[in-house]
N, C-alpha and C. Protein backbone atom coordinates (compact mmCIF):
# COMPACT_ATOMS: atom_id res chain seq x y z
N UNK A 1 80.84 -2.85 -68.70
CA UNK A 1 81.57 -3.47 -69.77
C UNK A 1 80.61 -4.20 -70.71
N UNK A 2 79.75 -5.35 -69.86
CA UNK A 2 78.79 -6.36 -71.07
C UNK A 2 78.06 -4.86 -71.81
N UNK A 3 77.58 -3.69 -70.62
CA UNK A 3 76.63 -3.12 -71.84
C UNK A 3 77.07 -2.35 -72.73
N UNK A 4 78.64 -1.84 -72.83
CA UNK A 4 79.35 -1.01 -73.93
C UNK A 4 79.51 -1.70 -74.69
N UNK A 5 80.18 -3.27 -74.69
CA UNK A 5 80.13 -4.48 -75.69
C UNK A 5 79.05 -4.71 -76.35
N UNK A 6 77.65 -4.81 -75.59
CA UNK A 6 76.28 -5.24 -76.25
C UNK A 6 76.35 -4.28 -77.57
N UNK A 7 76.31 -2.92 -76.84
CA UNK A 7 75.85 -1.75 -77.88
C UNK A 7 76.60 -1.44 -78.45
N UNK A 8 78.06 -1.52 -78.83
CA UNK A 8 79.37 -2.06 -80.44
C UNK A 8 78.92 -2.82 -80.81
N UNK A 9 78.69 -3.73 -80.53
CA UNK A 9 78.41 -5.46 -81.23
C UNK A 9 76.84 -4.69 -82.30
N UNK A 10 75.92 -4.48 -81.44
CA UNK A 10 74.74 -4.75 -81.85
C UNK A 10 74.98 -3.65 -82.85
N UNK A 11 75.52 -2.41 -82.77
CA UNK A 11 75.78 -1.62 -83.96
C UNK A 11 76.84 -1.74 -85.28
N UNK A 12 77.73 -2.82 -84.75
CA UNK A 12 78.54 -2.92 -85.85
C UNK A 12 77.88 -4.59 -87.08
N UNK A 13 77.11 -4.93 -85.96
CA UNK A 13 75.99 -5.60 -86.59
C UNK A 13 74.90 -5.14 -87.60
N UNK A 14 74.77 -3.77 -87.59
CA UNK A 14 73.41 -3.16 -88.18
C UNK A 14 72.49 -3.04 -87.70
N UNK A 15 71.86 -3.45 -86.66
CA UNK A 15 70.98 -3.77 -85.64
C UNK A 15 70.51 -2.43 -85.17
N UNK A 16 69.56 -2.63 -85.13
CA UNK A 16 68.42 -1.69 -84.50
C UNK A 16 68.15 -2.33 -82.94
N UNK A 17 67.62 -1.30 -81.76
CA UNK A 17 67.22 -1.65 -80.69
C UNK A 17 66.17 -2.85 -80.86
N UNK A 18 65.05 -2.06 -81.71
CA UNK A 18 64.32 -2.85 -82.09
C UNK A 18 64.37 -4.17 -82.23
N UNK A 19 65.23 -4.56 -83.76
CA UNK A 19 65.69 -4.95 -84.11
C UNK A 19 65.86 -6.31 -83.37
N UNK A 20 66.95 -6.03 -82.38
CA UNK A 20 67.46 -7.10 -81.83
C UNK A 20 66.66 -7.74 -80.51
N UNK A 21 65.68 -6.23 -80.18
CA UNK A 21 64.80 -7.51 -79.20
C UNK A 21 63.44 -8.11 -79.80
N UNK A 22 62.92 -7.83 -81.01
CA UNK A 22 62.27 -8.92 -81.88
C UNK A 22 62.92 -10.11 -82.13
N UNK A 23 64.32 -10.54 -82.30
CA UNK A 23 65.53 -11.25 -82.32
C UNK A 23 65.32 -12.34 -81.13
N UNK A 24 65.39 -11.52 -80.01
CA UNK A 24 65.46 -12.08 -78.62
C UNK A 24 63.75 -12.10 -78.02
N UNK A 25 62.70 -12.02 -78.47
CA UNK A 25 61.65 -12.13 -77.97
C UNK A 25 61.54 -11.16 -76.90
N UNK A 26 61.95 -9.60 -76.66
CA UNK A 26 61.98 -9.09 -75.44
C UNK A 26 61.70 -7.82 -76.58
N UNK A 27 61.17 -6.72 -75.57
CA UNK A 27 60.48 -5.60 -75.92
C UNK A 27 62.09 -4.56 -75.76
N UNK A 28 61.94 -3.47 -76.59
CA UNK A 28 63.06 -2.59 -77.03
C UNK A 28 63.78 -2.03 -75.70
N UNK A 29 62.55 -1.95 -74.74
CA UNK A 29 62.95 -0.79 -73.38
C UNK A 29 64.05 -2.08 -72.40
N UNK A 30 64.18 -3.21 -72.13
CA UNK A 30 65.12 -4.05 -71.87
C UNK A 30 66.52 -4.38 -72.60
N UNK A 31 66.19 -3.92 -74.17
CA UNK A 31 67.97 -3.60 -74.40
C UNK A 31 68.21 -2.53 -74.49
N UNK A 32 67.58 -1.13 -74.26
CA UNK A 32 67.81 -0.32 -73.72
C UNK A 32 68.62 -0.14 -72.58
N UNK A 33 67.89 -0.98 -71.43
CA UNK A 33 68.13 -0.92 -70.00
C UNK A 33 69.74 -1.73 -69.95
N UNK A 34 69.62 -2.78 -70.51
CA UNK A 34 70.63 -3.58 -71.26
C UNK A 34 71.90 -2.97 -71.17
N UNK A 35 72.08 -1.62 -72.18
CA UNK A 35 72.69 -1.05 -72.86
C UNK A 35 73.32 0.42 -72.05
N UNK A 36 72.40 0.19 -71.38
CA UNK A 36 72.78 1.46 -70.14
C UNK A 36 73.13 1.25 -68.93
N UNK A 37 73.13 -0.32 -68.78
CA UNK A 37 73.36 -0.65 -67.82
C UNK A 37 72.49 -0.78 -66.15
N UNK A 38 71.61 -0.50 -66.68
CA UNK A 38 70.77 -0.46 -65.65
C UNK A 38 70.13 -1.98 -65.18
N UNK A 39 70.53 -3.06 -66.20
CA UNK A 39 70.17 -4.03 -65.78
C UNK A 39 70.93 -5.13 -67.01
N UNK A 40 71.21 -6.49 -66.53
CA UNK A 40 71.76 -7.41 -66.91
C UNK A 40 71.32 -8.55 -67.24
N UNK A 41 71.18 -8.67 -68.61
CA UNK A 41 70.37 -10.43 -68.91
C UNK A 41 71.24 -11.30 -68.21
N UNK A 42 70.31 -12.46 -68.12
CA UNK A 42 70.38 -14.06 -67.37
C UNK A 42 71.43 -14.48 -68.07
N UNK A 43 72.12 -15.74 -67.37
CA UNK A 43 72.94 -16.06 -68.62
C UNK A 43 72.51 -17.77 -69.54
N UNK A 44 71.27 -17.52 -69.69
CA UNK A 44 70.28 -18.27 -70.48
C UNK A 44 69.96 -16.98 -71.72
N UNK A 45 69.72 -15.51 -71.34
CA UNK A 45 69.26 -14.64 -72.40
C UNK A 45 70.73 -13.99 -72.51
N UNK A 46 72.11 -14.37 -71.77
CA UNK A 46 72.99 -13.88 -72.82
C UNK A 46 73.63 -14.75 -73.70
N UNK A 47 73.11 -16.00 -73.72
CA UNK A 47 73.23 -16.67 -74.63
C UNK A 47 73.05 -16.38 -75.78
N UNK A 48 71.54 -16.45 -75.93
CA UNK A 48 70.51 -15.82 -77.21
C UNK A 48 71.55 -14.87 -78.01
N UNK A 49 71.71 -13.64 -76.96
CA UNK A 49 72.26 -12.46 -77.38
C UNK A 49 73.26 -13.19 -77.87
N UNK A 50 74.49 -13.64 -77.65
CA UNK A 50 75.21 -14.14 -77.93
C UNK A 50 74.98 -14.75 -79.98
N UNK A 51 73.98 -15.70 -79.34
CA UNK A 51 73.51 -16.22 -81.24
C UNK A 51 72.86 -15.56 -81.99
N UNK A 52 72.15 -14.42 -81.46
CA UNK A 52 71.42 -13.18 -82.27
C UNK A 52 72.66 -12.50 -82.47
N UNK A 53 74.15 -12.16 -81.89
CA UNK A 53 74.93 -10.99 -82.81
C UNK A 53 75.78 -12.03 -83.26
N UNK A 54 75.96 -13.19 -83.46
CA UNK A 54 76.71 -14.30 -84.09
C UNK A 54 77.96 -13.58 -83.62
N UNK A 55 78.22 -13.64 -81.93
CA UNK A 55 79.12 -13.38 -81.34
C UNK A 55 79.72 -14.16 -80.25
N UNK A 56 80.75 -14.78 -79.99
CA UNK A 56 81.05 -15.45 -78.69
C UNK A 56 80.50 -14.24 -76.89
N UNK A 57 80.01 -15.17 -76.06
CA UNK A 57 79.70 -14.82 -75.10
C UNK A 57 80.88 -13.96 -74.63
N UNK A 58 82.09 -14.25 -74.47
CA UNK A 58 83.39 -14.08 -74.24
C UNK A 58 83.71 -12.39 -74.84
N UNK A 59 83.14 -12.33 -76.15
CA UNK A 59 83.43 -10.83 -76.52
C UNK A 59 82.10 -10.18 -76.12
N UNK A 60 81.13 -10.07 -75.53
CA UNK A 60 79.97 -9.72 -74.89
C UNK A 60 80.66 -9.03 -74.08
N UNK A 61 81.20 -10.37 -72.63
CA UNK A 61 81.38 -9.95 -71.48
C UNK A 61 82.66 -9.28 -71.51
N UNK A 62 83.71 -8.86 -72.40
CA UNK A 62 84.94 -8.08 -72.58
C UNK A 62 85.93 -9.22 -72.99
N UNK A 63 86.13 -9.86 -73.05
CA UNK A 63 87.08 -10.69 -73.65
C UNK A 63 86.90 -11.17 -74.75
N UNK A 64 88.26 -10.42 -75.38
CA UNK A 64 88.99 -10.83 -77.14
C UNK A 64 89.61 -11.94 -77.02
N UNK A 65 89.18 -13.19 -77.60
CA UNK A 65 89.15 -14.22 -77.01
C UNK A 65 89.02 -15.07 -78.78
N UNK A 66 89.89 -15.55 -79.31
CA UNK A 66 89.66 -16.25 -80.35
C UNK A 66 89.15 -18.23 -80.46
N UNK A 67 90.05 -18.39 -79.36
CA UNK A 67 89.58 -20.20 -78.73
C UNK A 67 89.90 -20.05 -77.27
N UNK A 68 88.60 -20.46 -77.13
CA UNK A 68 88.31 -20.33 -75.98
C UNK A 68 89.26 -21.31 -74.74
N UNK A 69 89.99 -21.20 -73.87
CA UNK A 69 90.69 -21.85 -73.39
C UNK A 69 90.50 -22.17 -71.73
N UNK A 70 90.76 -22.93 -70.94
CA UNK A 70 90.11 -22.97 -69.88
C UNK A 70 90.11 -21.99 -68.64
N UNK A 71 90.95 -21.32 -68.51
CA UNK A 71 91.36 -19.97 -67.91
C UNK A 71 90.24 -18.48 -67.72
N UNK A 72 89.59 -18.83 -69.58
CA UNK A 72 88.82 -17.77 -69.83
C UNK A 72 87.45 -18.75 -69.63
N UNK A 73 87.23 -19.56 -69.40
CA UNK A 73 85.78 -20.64 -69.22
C UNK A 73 85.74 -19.89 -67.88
N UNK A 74 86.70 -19.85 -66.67
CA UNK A 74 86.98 -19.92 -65.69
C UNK A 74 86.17 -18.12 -65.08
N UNK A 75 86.55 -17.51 -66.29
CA UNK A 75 86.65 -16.00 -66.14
C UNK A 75 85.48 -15.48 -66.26
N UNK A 76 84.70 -16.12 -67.14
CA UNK A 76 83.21 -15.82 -67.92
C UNK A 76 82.66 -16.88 -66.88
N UNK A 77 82.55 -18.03 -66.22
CA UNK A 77 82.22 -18.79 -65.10
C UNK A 77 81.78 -17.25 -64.10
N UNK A 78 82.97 -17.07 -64.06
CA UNK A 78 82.83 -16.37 -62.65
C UNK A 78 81.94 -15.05 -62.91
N UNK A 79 82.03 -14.19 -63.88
CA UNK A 79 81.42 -13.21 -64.43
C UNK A 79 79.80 -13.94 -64.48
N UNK A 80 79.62 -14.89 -64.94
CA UNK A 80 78.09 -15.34 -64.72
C UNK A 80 77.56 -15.57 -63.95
N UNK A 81 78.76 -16.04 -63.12
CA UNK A 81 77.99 -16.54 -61.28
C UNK A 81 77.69 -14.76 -60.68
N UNK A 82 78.18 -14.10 -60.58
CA UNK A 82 78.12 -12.69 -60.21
C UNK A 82 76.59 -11.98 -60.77
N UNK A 83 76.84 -12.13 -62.24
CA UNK A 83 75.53 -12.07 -62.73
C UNK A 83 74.36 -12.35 -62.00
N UNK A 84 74.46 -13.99 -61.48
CA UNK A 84 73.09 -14.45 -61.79
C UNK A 84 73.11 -14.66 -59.88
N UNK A 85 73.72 -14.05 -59.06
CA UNK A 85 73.71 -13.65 -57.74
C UNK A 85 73.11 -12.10 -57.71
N UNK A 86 73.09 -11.50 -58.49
CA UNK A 86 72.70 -9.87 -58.92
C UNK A 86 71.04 -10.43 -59.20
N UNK A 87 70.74 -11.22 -59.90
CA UNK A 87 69.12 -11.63 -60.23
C UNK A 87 68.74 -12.50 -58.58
N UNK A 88 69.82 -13.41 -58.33
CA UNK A 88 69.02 -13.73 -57.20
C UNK A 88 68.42 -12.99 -56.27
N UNK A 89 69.46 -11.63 -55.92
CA UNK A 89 69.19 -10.88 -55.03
C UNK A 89 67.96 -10.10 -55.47
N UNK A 90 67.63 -9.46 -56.38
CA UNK A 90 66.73 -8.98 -56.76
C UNK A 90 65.38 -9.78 -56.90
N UNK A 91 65.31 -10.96 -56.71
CA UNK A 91 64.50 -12.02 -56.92
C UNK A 91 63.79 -12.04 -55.12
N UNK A 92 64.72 -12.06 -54.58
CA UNK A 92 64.89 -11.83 -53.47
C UNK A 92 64.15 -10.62 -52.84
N UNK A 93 64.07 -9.68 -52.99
CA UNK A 93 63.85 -8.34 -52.39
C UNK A 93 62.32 -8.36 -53.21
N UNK A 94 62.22 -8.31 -54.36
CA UNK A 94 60.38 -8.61 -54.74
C UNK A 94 59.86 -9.64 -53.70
N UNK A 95 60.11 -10.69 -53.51
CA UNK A 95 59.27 -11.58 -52.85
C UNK A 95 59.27 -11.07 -51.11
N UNK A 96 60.49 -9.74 -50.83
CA UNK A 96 59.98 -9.33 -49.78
C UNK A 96 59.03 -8.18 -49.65
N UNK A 97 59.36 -7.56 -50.78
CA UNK A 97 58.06 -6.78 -51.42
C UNK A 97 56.73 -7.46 -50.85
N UNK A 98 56.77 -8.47 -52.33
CA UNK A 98 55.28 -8.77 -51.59
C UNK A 98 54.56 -9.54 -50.67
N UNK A 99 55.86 -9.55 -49.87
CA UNK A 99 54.99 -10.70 -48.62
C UNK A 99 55.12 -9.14 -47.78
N UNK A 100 54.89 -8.15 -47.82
CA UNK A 100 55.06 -7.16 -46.77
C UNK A 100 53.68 -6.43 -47.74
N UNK A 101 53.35 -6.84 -48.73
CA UNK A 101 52.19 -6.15 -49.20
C UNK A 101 50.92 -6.81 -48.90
N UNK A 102 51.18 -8.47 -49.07
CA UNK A 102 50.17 -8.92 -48.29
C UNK A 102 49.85 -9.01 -47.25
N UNK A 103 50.79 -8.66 -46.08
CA UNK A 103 50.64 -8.58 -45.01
C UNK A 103 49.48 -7.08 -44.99
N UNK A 104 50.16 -6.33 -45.64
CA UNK A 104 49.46 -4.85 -45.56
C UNK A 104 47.76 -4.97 -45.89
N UNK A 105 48.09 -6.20 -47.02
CA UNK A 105 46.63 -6.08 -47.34
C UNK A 105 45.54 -6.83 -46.31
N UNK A 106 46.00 -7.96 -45.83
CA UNK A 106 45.69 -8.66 -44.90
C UNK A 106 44.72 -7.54 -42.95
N UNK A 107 46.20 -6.19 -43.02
CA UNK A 107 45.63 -6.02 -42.17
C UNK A 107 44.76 -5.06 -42.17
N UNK A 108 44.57 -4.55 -43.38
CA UNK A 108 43.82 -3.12 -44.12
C UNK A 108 41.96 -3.93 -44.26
N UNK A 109 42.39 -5.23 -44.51
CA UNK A 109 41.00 -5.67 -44.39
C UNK A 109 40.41 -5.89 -43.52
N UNK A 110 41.29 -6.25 -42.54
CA UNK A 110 40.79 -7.25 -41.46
C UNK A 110 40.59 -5.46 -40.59
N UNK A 111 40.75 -4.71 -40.64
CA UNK A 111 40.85 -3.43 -40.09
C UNK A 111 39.03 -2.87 -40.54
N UNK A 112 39.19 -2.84 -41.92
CA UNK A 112 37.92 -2.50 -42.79
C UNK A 112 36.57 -3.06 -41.84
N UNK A 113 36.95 -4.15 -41.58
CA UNK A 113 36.09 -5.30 -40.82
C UNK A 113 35.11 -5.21 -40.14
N UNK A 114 36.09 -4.67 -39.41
CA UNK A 114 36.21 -4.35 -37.84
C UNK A 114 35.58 -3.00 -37.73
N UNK A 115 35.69 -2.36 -38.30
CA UNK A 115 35.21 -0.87 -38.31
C UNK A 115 33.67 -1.08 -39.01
N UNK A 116 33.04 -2.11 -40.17
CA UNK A 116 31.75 -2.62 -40.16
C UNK A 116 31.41 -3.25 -39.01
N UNK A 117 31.93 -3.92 -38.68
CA UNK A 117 31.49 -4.30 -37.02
C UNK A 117 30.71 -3.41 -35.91
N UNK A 118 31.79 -2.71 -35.80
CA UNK A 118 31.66 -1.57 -34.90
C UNK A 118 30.50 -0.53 -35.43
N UNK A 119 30.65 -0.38 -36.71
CA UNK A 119 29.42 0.50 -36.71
C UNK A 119 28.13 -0.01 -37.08
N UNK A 120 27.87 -1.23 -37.52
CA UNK A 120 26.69 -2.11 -36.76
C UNK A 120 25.86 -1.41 -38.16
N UNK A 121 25.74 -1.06 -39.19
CA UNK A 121 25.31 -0.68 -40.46
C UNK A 121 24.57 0.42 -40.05
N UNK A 122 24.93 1.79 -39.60
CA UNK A 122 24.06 3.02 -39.21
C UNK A 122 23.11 3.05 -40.43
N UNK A 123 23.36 2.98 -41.83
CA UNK A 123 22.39 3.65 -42.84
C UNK A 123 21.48 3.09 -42.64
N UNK A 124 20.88 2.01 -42.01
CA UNK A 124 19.72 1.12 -42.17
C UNK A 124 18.59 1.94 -41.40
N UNK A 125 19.16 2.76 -40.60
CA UNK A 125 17.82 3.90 -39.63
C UNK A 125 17.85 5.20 -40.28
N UNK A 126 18.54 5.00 -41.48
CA UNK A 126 18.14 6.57 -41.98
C UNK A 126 17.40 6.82 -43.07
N UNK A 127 17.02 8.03 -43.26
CA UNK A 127 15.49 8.59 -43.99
C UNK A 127 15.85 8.23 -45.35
N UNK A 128 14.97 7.49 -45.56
CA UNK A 128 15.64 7.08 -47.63
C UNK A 128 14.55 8.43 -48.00
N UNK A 129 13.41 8.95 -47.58
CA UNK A 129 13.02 9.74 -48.68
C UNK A 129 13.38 10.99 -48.70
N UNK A 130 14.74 11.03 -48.96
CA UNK A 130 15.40 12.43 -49.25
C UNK A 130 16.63 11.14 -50.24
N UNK A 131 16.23 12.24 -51.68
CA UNK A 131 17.08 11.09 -52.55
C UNK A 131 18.69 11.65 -52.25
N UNK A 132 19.06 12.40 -52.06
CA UNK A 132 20.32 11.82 -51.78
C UNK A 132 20.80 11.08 -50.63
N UNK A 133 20.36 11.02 -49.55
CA UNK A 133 20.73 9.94 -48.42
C UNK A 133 20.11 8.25 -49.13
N UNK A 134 18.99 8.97 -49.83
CA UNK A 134 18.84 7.26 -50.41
C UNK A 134 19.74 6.78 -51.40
N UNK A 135 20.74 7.38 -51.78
CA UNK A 135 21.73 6.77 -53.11
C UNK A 135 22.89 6.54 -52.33
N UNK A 136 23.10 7.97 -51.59
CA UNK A 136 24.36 7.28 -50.65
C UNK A 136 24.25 6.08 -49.70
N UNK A 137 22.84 6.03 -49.04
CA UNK A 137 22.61 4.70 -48.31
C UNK A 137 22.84 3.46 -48.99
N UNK A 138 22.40 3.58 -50.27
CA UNK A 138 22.41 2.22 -51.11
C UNK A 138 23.73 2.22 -51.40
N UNK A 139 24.42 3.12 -52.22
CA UNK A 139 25.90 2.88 -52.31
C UNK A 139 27.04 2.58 -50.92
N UNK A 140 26.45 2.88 -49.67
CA UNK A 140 27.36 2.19 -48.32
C UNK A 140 26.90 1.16 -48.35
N UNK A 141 25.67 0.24 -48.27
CA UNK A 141 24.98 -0.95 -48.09
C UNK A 141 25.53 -1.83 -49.28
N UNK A 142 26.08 -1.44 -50.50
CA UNK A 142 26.41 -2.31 -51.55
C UNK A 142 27.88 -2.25 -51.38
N UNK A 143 28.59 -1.22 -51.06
CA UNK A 143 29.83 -1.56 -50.77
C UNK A 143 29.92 -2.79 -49.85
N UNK A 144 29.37 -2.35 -48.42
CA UNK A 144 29.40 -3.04 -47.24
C UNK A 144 28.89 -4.39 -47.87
N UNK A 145 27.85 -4.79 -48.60
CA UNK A 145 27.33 -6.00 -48.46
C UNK A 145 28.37 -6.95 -49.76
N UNK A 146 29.40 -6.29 -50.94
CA UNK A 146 30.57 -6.80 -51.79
C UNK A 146 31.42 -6.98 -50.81
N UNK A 147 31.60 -5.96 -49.88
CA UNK A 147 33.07 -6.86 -48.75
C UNK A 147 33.26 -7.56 -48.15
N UNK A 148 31.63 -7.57 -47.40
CA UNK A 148 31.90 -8.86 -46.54
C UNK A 148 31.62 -10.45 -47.24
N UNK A 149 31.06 -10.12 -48.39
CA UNK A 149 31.07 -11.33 -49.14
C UNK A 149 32.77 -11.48 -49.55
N UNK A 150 33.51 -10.71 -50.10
CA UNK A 150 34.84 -10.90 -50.96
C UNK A 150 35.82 -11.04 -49.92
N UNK A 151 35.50 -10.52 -48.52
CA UNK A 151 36.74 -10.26 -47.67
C UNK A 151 37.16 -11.46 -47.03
N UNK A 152 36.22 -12.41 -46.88
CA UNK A 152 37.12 -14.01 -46.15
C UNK A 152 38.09 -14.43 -47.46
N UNK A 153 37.58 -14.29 -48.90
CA UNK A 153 38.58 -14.97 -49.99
C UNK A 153 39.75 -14.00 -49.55
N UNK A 154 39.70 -12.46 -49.56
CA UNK A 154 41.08 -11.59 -49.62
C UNK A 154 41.81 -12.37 -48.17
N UNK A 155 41.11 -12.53 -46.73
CA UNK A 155 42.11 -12.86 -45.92
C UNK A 155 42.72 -14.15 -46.29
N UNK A 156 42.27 -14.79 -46.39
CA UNK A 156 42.74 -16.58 -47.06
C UNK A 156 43.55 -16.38 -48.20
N UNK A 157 43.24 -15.46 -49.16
CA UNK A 157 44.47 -15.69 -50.33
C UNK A 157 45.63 -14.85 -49.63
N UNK A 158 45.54 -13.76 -48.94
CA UNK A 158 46.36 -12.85 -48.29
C UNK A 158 47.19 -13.96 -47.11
N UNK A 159 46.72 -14.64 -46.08
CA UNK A 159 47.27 -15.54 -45.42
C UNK A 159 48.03 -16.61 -45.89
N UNK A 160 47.63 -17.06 -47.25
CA UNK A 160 48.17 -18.11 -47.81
C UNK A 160 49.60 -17.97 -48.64
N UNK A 161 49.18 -16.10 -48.99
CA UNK A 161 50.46 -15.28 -49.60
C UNK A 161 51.11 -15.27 -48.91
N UNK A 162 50.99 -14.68 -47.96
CA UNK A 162 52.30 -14.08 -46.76
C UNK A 162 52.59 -15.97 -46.23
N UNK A 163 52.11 -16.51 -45.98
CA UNK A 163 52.53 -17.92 -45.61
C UNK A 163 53.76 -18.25 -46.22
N UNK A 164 53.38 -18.58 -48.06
CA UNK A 164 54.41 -18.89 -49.33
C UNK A 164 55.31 -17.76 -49.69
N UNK A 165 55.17 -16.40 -49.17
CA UNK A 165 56.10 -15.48 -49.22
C UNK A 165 57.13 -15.64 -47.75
N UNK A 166 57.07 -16.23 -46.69
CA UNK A 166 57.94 -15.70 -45.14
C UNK A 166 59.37 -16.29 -46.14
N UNK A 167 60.36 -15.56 -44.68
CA UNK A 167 61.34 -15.95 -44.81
C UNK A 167 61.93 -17.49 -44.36
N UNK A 168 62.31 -18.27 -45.15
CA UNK A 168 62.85 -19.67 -44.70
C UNK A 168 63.80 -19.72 -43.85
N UNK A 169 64.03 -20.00 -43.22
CA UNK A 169 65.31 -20.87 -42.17
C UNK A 169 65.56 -19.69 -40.97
């Protein structure tokens, strides 16, 4: 409904896609998405929308609505709370995203590690004067010697992620 309303409004306005998200500070492909429904502004940015088509919120969300009366406060209330439970949830599911990515990354390093460990730097006994074992030697030895310098910051920012990402309660 809001996105068949958006896209009457915004056309009987004159409005270009464009148009109206230069209006709203947002790039064209979000009132697109808008408009197709694939996704739903805040109701802080259907405000905006609201004062960018010099339209009541009320005829946005489907209601022909001339004074606004408390019934329909009640109606568009509830239509926003729905809304902005649709962003929570989605708000929601990224931050499990990426506390399951830092975890990933966390154990991909600490894995990496372990496997320098274990192989105890073989290139260091092999023949540098054959130039290609000497470029590949230097290119394992410079990898190896950037990771283990960078890899205590990745576990610590990675630990500290997944820490500020778990689930509460």
């Amino acid at each position: 409904m809001l996105n068949e309303n958006l896209k009457a409004v915004r056309k009987s306005k004159g409005l270009s896609q464009q148009e109206l998200a230069v209006k709203l500070n947002v790039v064209r492909q979000t009132i697109s998405k808008w408009e197709q429904g694939l996704s739903v502004p805040d109701s802080d940015m259907l405000l905006s929308i609201s004062e960018a088509l010099e339209t009541p919120v009320s005829t946005l969300l489907g209601e022909n609505v001339i004074v606004p009366e408390a019934d329909d406060l009640k109606a568009i209330s509830a239509k926003l709370e729905v809304i902005n439970l649709q962003l929570a949830q989605r708000k929601i599911t990224r931050k499990r995203i990426l506390h399951w990515l830092l975890i990933s990354l966390f154990v991909v390093t600490t894995a990496v590690f372990a496997i320098f460990l274990a192989l105890e730097s073989p290139y260091l006994g092999w023949d540098y004067g054959d130039p290609e074992t000497a470029v590949l030697g230097v290119a394992v030895h410079s990898f190896e010697w950037l990771f283990v310098r960078i890899s205590p910051f990745i576990l610590i920012g990675a630990a500290i992620g997944i820490f500020l990402t778990r689930k509460k309660g």
